[in-house]
N, C-alpha and C. Protein backbone atom coordinates (compact mmCIF):
# COMPACT_ATOMS: atom_id res chain seq x y z
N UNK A 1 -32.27 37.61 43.76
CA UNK A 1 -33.65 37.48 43.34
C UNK A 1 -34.40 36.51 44.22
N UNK A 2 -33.33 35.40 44.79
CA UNK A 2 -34.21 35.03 45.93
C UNK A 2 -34.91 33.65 45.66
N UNK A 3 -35.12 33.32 43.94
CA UNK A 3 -35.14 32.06 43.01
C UNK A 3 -34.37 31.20 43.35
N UNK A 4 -35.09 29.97 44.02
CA UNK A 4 -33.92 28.64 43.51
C UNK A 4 -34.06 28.05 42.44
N UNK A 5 -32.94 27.23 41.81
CA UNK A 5 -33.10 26.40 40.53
C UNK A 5 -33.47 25.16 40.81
N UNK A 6 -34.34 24.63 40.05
CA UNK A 6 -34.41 23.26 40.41
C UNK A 6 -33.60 22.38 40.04
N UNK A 7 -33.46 21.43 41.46
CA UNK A 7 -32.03 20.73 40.81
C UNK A 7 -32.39 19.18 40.01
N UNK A 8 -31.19 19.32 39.25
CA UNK A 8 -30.91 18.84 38.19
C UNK A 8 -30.65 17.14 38.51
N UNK A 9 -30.93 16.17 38.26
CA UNK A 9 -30.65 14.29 38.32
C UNK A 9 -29.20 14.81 38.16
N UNK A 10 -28.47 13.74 39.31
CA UNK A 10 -27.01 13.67 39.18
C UNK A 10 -26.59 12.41 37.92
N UNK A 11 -25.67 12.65 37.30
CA UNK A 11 -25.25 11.87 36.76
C UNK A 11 -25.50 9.93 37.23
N UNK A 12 -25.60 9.15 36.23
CA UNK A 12 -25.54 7.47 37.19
C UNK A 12 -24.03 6.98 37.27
N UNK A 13 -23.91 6.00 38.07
CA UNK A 13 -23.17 5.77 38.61
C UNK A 13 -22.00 5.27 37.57
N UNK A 14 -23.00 4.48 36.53
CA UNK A 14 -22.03 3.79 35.32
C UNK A 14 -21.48 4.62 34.88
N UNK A 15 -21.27 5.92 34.47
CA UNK A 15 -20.87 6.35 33.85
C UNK A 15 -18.87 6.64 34.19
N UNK A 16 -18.24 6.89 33.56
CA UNK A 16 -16.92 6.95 34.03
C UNK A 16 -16.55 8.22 34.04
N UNK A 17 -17.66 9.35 33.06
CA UNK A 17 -16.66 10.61 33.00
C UNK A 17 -18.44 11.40 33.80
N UNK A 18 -18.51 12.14 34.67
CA UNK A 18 -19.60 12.84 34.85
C UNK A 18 -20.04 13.92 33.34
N UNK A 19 -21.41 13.44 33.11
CA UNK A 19 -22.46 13.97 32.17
C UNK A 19 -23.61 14.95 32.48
N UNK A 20 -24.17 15.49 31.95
CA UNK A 20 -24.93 16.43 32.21
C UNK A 20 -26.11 15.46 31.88
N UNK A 21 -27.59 16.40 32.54
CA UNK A 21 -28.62 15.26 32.35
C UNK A 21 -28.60 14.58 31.35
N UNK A 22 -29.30 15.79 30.26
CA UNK A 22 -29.61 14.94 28.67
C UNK A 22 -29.02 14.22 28.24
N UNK A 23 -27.47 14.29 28.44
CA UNK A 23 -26.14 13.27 27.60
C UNK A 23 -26.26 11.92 28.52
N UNK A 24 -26.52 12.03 29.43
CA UNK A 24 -27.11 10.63 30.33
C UNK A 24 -28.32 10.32 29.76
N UNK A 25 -29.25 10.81 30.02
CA UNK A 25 -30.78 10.37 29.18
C UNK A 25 -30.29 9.76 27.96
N UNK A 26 -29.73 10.46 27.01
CA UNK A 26 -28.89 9.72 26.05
C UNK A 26 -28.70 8.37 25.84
N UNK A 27 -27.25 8.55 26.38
CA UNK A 27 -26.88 7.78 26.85
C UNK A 27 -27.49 6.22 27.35
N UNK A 28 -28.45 6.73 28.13
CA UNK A 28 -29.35 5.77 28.71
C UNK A 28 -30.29 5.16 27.80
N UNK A 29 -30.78 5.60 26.97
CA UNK A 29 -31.69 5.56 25.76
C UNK A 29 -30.95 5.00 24.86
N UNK A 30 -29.86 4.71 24.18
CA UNK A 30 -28.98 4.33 23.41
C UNK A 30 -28.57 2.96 24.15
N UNK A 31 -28.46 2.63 25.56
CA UNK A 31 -28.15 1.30 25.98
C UNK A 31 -29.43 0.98 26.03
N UNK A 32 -30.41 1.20 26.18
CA UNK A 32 -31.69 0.56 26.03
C UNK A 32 -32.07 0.12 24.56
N UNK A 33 -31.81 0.94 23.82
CA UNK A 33 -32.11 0.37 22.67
C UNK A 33 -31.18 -0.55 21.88
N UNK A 34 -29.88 -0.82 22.42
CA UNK A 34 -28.95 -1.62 22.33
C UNK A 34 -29.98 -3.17 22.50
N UNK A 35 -30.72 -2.87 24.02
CA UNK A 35 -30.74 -4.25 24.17
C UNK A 35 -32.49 -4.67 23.23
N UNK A 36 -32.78 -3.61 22.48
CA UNK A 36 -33.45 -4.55 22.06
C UNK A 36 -33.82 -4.19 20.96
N UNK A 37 -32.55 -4.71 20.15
CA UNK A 37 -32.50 -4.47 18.72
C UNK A 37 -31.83 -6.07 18.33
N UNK A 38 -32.83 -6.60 17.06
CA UNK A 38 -32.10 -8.16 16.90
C UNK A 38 -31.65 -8.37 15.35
N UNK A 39 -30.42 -8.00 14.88
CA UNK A 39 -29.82 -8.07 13.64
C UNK A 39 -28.54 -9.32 13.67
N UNK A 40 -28.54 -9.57 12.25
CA UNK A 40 -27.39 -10.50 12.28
C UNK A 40 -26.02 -9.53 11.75
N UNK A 41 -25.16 -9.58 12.61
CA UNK A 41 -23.89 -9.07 12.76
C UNK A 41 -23.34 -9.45 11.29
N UNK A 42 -23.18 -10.49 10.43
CA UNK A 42 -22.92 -10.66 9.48
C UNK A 42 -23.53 -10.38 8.15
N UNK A 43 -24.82 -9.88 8.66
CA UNK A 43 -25.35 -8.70 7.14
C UNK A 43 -24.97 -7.45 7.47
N UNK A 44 -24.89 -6.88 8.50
CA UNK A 44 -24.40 -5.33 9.15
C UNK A 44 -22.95 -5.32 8.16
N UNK A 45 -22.11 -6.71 8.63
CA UNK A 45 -20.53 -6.38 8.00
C UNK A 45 -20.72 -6.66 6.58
N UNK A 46 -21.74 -7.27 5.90
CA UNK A 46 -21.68 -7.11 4.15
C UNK A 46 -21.73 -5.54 3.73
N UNK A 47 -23.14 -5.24 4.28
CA UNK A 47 -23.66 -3.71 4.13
C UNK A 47 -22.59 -2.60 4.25
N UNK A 48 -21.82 -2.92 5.20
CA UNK A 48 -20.52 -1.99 5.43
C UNK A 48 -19.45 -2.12 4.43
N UNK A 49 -19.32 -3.51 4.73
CA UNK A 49 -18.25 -3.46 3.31
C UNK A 49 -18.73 -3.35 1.83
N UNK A 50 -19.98 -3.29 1.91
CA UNK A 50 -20.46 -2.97 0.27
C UNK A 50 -20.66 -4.27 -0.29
N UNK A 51 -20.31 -5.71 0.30
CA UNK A 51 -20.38 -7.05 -0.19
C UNK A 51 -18.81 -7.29 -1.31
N UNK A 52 -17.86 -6.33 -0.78
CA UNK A 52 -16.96 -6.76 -1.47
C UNK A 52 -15.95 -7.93 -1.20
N UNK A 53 -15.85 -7.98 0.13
CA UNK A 53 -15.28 -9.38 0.60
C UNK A 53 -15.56 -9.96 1.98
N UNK A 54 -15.88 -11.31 1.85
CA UNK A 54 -16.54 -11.47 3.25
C UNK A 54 -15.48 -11.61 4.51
N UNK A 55 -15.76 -11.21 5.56
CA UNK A 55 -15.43 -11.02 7.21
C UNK A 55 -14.04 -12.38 7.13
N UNK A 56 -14.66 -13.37 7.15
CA UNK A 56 -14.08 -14.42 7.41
C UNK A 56 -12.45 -14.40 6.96
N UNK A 57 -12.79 -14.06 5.07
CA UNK A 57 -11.68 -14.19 3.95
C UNK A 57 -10.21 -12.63 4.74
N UNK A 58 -12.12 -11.57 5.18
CA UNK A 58 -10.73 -10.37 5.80
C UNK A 58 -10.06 -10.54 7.28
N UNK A 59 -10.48 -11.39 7.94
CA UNK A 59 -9.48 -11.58 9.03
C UNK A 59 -8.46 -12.49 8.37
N UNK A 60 -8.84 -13.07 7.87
CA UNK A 60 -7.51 -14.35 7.05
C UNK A 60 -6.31 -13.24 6.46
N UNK A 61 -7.06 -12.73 6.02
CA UNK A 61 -5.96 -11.71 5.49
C UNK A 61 -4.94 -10.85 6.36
N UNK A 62 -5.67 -10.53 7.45
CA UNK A 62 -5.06 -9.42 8.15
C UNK A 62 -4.31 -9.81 9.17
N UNK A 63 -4.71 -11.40 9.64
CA UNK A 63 -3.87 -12.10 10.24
C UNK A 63 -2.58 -12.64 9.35
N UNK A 64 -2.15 -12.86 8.69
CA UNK A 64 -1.10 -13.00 7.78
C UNK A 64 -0.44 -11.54 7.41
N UNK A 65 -1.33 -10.50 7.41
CA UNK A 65 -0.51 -9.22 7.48
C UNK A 65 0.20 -8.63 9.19
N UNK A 66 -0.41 -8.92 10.29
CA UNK A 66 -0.06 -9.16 11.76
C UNK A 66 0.89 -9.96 11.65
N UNK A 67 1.12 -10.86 11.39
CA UNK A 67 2.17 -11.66 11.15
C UNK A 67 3.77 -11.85 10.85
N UNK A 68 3.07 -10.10 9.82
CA UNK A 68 4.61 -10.22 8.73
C UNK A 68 5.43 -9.34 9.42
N UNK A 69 6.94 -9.60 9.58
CA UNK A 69 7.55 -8.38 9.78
C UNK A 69 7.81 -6.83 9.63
N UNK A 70 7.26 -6.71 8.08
CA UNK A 70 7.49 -5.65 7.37
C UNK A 70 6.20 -4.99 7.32
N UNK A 71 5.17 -5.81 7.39
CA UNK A 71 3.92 -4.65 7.72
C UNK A 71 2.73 -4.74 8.85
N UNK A 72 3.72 -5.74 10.01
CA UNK A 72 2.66 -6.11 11.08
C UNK A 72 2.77 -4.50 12.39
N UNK A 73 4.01 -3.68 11.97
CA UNK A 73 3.81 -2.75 13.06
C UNK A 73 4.09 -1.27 12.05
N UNK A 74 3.78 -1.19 11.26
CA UNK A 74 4.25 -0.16 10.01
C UNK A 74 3.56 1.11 10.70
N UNK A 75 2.48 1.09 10.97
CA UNK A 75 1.71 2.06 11.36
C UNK A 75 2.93 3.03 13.00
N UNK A 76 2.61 2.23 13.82
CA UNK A 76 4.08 2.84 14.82
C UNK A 76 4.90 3.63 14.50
N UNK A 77 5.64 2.95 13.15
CA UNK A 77 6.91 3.10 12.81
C UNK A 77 6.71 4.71 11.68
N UNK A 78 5.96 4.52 10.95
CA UNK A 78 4.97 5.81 10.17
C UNK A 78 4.98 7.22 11.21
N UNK A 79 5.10 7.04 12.30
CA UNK A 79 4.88 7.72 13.11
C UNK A 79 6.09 8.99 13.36
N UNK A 80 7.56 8.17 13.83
CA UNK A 80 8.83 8.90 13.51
C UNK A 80 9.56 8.83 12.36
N UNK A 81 8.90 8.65 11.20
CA UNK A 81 9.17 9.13 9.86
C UNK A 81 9.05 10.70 9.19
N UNK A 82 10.00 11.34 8.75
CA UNK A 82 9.66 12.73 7.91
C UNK A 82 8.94 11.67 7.00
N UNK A 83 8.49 12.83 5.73
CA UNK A 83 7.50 12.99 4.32
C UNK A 83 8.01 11.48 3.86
N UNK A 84 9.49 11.95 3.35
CA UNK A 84 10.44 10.95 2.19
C UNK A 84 10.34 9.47 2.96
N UNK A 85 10.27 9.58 4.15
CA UNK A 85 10.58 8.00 4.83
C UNK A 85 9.20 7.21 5.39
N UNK A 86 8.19 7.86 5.62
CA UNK A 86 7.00 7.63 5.11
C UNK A 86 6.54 7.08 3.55
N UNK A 87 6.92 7.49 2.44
CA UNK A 87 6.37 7.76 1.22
C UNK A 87 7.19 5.63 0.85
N UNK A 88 8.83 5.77 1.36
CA UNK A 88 9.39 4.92 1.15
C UNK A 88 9.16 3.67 1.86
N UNK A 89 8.35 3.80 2.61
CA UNK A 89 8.02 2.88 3.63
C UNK A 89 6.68 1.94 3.22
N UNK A 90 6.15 3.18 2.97
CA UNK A 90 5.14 2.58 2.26
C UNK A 90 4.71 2.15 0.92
N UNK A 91 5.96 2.58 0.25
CA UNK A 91 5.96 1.54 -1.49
C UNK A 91 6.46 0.30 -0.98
N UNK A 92 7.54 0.27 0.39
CA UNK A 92 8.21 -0.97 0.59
C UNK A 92 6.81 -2.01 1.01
N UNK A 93 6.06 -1.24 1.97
CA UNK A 93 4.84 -2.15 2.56
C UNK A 93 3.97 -2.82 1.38
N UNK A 94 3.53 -2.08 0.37
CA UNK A 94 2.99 -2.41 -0.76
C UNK A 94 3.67 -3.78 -1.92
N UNK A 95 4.50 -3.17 -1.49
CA UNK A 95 5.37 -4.28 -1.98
C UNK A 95 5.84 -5.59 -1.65
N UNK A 96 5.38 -5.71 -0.32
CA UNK A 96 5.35 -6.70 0.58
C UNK A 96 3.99 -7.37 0.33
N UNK A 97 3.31 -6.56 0.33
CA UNK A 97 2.10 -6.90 0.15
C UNK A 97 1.76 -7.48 -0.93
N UNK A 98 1.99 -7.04 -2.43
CA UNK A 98 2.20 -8.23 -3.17
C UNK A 98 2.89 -9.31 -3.35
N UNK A 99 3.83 -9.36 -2.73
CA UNK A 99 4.41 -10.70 -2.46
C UNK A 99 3.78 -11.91 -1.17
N UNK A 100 3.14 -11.02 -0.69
CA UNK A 100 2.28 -12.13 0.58
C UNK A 100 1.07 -12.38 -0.64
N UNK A 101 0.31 -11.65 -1.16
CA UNK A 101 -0.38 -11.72 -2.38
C UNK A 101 0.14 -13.09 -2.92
N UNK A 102 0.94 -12.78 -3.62
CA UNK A 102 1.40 -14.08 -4.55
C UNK A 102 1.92 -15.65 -3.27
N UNK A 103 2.64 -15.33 -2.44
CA UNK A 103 2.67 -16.34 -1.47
C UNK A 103 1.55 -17.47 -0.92
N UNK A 104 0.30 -16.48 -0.80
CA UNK A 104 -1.01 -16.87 -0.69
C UNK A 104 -2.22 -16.88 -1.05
N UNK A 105 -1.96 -16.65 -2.42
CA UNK A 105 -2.87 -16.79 -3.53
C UNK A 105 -4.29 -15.71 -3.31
N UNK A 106 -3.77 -14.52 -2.93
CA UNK A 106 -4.84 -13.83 -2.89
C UNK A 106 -5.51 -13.38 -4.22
N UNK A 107 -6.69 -12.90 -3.84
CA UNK A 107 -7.43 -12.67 -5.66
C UNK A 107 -6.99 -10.84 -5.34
N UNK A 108 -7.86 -10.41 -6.22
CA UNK A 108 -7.50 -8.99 -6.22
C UNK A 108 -8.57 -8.32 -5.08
N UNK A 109 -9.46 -8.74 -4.89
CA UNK A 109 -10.01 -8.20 -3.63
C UNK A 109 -9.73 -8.58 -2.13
N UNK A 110 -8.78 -9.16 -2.26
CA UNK A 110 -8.01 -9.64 -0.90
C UNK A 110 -6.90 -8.67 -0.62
N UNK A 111 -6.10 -8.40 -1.75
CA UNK A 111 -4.78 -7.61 -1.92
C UNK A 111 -5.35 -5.70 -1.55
N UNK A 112 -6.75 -5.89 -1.99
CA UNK A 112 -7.24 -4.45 -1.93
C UNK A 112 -7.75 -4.18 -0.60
N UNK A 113 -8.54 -5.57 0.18
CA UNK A 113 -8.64 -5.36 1.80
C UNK A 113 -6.96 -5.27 2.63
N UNK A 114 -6.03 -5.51 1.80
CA UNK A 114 -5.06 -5.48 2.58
C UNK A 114 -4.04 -4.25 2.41
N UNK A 115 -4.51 -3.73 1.64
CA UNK A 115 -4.34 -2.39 1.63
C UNK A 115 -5.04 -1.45 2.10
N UNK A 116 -6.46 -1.44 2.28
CA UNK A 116 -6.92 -0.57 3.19
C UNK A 116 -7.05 -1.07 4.62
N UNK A 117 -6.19 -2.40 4.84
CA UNK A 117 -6.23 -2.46 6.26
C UNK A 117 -5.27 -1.54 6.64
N UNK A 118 -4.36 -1.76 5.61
CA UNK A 118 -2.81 -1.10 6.25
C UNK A 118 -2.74 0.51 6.18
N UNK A 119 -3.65 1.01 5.21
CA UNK A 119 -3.76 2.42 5.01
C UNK A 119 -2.62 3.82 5.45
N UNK A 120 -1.28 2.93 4.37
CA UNK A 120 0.05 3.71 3.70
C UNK A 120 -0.78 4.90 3.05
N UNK A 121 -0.34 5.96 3.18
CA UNK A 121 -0.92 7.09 2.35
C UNK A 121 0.27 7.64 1.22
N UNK A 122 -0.09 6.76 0.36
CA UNK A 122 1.03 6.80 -0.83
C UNK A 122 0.36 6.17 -2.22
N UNK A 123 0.61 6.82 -2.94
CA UNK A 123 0.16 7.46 -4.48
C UNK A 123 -0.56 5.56 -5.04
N UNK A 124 0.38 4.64 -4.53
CA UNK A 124 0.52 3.30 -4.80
C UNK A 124 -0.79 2.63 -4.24
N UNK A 125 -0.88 3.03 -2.51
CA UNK A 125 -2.03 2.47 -2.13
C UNK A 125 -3.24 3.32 -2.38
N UNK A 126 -3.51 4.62 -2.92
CA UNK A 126 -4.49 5.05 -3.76
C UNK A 126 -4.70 4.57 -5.01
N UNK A 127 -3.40 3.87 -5.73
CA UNK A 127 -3.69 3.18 -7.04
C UNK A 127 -4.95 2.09 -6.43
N UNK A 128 -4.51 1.36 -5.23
CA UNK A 128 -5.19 0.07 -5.28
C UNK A 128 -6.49 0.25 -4.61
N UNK A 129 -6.65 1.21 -3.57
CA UNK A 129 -7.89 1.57 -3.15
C UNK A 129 -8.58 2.31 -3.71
N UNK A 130 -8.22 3.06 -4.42
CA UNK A 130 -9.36 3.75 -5.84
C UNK A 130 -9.52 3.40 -6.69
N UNK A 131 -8.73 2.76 -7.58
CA UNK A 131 -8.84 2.40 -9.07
C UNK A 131 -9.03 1.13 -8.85
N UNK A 132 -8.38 0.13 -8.62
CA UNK A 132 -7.86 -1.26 -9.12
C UNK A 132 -9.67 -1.71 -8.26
N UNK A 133 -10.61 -1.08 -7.80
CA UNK A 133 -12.09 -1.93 -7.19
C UNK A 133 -13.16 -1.38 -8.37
N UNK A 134 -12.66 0.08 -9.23
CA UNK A 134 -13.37 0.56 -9.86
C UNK A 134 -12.98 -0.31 -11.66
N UNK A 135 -12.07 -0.28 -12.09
CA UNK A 135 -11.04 -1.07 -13.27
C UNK A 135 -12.43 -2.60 -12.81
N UNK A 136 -12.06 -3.32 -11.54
CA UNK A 136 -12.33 -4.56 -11.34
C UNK A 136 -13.88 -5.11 -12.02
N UNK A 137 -14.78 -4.08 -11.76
CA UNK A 137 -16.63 -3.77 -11.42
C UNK A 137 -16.65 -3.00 -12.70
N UNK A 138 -15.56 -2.23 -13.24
CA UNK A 138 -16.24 -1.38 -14.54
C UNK A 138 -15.40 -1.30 -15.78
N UNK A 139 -14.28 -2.01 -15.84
CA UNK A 139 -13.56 -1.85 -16.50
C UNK A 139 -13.46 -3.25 -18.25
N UNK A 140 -12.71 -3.07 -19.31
CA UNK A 140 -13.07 -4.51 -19.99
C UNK A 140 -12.24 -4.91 -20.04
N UNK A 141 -12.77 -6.27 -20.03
CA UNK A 141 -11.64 -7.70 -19.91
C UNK A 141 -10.02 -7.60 -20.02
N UNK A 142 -10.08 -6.66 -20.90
CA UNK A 142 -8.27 -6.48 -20.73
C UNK A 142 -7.80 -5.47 -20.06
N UNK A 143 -8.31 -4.31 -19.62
CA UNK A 143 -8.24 -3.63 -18.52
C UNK A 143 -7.93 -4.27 -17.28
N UNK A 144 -9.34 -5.80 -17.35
CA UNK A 144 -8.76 -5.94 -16.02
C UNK A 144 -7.64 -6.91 -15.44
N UNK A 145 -7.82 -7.65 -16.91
CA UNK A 145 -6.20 -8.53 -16.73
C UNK A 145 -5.03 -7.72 -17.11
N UNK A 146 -4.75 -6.87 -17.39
CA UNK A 146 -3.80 -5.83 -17.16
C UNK A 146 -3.79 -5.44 -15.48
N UNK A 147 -4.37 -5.14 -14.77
CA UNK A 147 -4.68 -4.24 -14.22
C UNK A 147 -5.23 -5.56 -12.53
């Protein structure tokens, strides 16, 4: 037909994987507005966590779970497990976990960030990440000292 196309902006240089224009324009538009956006990083992490426990209290936590033998590399190890050795691994982790609990006087929303840090997919850590935040916020007084 004898038509040329007009050519297209090459990708910039920053980039590491080559992009097509728009995903650069993007791209480019998204680091620009990076730089001029002014929020405090520590209402972003309430909002995220819902204000259930603050930043500070959850690295405390998760550093003492890094720490422990039994659930500082669990995730790895989860990995070359069948179903059954998975399932067992992770009542054992849970179980660890209340005992670092009681070791270090966690409240119940400490024990519940430290279960969804560790995120065992077992019947136990759905007890504590579903119920035991809902029981906590909606449940009565002896529900929740039971519980």
């Amino acid at each position: 037909t004898g038509q040329t196309r007009p050519s297209l902006p090459s990708p910039s240089p920053r980039s590491k994987t080559p992009i097509g224009p728009v995903a650069q324009q993007t791209a480019n538009d998204a680091a620009d507005a990076r730089t001029k956006t002014t929020f405090d990083p520590a209402e972003i992490e309430k909002v995220i966590r819902n204000g259930r426990i603050d930043n500070e209290t959850r690295h405390e936590v998760i550093d003492v779970m890094r720490n422990d033998p039994v659930v500082s590399n669990l995730t790895k190890r989860l990995a070359r497990m069948n179903w059954e050795q998975i399932q067992q691994a992770a009542h054992f982790a849970c179980r660890r976990i209340l005992n670092l609990a009681e070791e270090h006087g966690w409240s119940t929303l400490e024990i519940v960030e430290a279960m969804l840090s560790l995120d065992p997919q077992s019947p136990i850590t759905i007890h504590w990440i579903a119920f035991v935040p809902v029981i906590m916020s909606q449940g009565t007084p002896d529900q929740i000292d039971r519980w």
